[in-house]
N, C-alpha and C. Protein backbone atom coordinates (compact mmCIF):
# COMPACT_ATOMS: atom_id res chain seq x y z
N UNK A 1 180.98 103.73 98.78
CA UNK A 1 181.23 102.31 98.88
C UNK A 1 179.92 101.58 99.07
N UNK A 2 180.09 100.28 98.61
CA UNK A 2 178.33 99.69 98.94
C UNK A 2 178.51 98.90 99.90
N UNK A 3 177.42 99.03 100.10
CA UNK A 3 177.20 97.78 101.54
C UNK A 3 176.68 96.48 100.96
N UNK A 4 176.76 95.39 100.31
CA UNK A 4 176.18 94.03 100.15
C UNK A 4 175.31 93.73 100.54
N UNK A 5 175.54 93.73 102.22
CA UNK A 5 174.48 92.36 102.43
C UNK A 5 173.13 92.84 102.80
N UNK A 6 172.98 94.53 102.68
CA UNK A 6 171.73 94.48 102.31
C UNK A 6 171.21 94.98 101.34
N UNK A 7 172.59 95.17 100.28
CA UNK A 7 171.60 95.14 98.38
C UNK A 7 171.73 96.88 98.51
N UNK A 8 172.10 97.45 99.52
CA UNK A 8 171.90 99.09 98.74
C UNK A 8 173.63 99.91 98.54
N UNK A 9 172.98 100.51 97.81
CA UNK A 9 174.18 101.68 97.36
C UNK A 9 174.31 102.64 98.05
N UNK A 10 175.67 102.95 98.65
CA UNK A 10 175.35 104.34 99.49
C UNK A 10 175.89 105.69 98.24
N UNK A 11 175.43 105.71 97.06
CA UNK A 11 175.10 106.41 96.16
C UNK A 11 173.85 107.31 96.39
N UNK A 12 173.62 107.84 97.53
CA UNK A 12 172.41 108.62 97.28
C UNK A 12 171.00 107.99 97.15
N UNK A 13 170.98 106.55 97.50
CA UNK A 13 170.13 105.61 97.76
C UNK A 13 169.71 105.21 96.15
N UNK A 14 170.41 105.24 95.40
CA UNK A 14 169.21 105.23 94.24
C UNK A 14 168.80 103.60 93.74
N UNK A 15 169.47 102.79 94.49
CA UNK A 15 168.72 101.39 94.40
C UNK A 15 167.63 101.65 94.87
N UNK A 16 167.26 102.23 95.97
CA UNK A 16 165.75 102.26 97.10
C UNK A 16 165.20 102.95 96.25
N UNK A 17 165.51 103.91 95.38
CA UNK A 17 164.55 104.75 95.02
C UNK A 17 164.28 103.85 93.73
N UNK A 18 165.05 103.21 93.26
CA UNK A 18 164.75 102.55 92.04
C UNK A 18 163.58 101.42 91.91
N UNK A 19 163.85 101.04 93.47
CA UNK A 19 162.95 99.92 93.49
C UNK A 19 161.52 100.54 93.94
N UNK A 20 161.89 101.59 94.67
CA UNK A 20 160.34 102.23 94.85
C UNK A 20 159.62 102.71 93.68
N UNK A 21 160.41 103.08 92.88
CA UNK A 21 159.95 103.35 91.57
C UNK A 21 159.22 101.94 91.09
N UNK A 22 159.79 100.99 90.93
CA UNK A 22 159.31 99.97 90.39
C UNK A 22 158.17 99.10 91.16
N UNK A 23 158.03 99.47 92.22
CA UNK A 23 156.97 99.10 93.11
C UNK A 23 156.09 99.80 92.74
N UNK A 24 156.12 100.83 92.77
CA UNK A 24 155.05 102.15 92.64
C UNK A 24 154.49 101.41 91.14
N UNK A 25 155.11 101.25 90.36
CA UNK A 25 154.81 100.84 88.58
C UNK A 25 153.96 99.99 89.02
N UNK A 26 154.16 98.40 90.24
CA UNK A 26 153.42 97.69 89.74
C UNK A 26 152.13 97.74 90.46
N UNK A 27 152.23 98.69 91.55
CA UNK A 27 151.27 98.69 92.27
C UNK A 27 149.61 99.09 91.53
N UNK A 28 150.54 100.17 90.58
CA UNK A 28 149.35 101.45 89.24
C UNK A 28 149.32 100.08 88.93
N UNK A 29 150.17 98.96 88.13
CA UNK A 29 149.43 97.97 87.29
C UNK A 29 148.60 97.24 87.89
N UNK A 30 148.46 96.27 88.82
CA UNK A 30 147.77 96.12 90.06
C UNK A 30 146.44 96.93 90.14
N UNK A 31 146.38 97.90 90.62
CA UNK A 31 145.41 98.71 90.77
C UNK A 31 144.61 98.88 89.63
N UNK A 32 144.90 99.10 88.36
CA UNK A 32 144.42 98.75 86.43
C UNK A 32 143.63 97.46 86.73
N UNK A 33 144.97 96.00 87.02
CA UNK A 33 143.79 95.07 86.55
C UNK A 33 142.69 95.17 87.42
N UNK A 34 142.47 95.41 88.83
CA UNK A 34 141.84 94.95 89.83
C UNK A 34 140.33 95.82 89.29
N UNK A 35 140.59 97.05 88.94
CA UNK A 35 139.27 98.01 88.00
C UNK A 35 138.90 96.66 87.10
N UNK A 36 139.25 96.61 86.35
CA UNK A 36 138.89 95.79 85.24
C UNK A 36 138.16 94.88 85.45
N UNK A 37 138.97 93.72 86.41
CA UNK A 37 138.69 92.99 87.14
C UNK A 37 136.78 92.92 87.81
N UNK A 38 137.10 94.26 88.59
CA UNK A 38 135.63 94.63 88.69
C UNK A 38 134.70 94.89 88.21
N UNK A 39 135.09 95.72 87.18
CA UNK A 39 134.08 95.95 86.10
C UNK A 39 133.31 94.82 85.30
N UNK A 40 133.83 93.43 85.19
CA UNK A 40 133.92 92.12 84.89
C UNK A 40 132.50 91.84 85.75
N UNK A 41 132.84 91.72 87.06
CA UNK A 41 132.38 91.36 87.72
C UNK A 41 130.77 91.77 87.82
N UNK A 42 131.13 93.33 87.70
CA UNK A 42 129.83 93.73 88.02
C UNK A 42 129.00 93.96 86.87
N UNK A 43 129.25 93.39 85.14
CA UNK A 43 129.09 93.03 84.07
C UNK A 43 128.40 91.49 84.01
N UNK A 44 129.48 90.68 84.82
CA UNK A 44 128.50 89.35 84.98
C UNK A 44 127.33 89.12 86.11
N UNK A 45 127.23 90.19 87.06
CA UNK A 45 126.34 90.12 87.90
C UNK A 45 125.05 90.70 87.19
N UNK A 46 125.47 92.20 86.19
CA UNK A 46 124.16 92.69 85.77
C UNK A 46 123.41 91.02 84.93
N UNK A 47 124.50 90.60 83.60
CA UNK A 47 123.84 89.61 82.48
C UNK A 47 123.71 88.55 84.14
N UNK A 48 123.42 88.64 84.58
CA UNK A 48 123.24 87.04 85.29
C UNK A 48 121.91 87.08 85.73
N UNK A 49 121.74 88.26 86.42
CA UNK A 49 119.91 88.93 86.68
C UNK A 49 119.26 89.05 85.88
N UNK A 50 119.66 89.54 84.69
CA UNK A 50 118.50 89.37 83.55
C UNK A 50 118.35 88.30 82.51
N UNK A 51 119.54 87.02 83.30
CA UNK A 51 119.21 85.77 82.35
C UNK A 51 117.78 85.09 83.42
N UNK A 52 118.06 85.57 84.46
CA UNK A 52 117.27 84.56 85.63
C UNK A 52 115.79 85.63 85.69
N UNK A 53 115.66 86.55 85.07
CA UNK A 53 114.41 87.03 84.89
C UNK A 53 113.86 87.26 83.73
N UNK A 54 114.65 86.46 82.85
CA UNK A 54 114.20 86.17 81.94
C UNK A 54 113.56 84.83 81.81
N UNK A 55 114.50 83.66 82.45
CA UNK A 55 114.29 82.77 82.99
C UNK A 55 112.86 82.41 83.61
N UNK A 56 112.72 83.25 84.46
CA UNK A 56 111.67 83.09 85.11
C UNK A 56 110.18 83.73 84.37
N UNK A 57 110.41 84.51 83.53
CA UNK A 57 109.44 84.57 82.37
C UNK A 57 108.83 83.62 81.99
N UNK A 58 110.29 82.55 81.55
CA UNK A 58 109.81 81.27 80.77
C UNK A 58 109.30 80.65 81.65
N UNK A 59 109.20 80.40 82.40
CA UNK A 59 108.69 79.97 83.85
C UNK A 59 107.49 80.04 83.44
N UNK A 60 106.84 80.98 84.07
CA UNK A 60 105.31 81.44 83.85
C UNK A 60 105.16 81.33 82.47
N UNK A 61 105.28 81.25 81.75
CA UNK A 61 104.90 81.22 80.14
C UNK A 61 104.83 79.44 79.81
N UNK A 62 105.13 78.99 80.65
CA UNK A 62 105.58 77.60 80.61
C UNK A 62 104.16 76.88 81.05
N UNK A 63 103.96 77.89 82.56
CA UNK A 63 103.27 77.13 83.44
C UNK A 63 101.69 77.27 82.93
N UNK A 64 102.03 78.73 81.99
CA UNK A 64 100.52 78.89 81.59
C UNK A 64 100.08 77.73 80.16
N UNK A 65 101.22 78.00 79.60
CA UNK A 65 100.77 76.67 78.44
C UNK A 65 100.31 75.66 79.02
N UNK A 66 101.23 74.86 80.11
CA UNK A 66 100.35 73.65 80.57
C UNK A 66 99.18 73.70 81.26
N UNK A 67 98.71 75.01 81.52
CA UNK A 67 97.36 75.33 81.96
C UNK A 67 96.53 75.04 80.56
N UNK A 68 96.56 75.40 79.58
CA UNK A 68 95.70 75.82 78.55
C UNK A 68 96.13 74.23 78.01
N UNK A 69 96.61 73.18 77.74
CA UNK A 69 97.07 71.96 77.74
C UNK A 69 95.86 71.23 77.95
N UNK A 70 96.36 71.24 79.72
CA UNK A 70 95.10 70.66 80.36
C UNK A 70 93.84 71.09 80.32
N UNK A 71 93.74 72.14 80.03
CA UNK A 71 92.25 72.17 79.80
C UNK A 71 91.67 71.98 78.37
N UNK A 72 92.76 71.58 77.16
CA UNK A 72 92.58 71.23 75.72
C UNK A 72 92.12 69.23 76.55
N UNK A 73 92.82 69.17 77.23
CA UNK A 73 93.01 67.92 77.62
C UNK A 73 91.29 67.41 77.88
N UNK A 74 91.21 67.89 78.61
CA UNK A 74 90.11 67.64 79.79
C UNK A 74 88.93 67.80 78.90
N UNK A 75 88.88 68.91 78.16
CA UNK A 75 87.97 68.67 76.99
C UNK A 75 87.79 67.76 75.78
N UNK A 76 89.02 67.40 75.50
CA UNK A 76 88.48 66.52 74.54
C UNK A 76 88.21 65.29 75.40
N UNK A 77 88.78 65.08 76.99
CA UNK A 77 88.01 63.78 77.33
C UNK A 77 86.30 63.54 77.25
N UNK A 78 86.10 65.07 77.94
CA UNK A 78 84.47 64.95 78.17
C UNK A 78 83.65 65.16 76.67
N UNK A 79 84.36 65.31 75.53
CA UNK A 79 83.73 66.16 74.57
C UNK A 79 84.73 65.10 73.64
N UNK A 80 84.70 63.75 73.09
CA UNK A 80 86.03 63.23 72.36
C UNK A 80 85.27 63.38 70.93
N UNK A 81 83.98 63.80 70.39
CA UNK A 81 83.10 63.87 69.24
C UNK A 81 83.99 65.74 68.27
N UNK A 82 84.01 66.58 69.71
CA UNK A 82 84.25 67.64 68.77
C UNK A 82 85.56 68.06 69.46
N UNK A 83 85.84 69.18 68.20
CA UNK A 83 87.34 69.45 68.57
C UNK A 83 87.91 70.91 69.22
N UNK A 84 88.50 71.07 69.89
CA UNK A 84 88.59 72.25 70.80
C UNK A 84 88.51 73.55 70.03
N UNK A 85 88.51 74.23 68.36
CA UNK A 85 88.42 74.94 67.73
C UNK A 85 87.35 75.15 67.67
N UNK A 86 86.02 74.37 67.49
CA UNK A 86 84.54 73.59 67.56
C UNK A 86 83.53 74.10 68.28
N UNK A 87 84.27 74.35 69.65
CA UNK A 87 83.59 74.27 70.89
C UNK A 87 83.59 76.22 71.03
């Protein structure tokens, strides 16, 4: 006979087991995305370090052009007759 009001079968329990079954299913699915999930993660952490050190390449590559700039600069002030190829 079943009992209602709390949803089980006295069949040998196999609602409980059914639902443990189905818990168990989603828990493995659960547990799938959450890998994935991570793997994501630790995919956008690697590309994120080597955009920002790359980044910072351009940085210095940046800072050195405007070094070599200013000193194209500075020469043709003191020198405005010849041209920095010249010199």
């Amino acid at each position: 006979m079943a009992d209602w009001r709390n949803g089980r079968v006295n069949n040998n329990g196999r609602t409980e087991a059914m639902l443990e079954e189905e818990n168990s299913a989603h828990v493995d699915g659960l547990s799938s995305k959450i890998s994935r999930l991570k793997g994501l993660a630790l995919d956008i952490e690697s590309d994120t370090k080597d955009s920002n050190r790359y980044l910072d390449g351009m940085g210095t590559d940046f800072d050195s052009s405007q070094g070599l700039l200013t000193g194209n600069r500075e020469f043709q002030v003191l020198n405005p007759e010849k041209s920095f190829e010249e010199a």
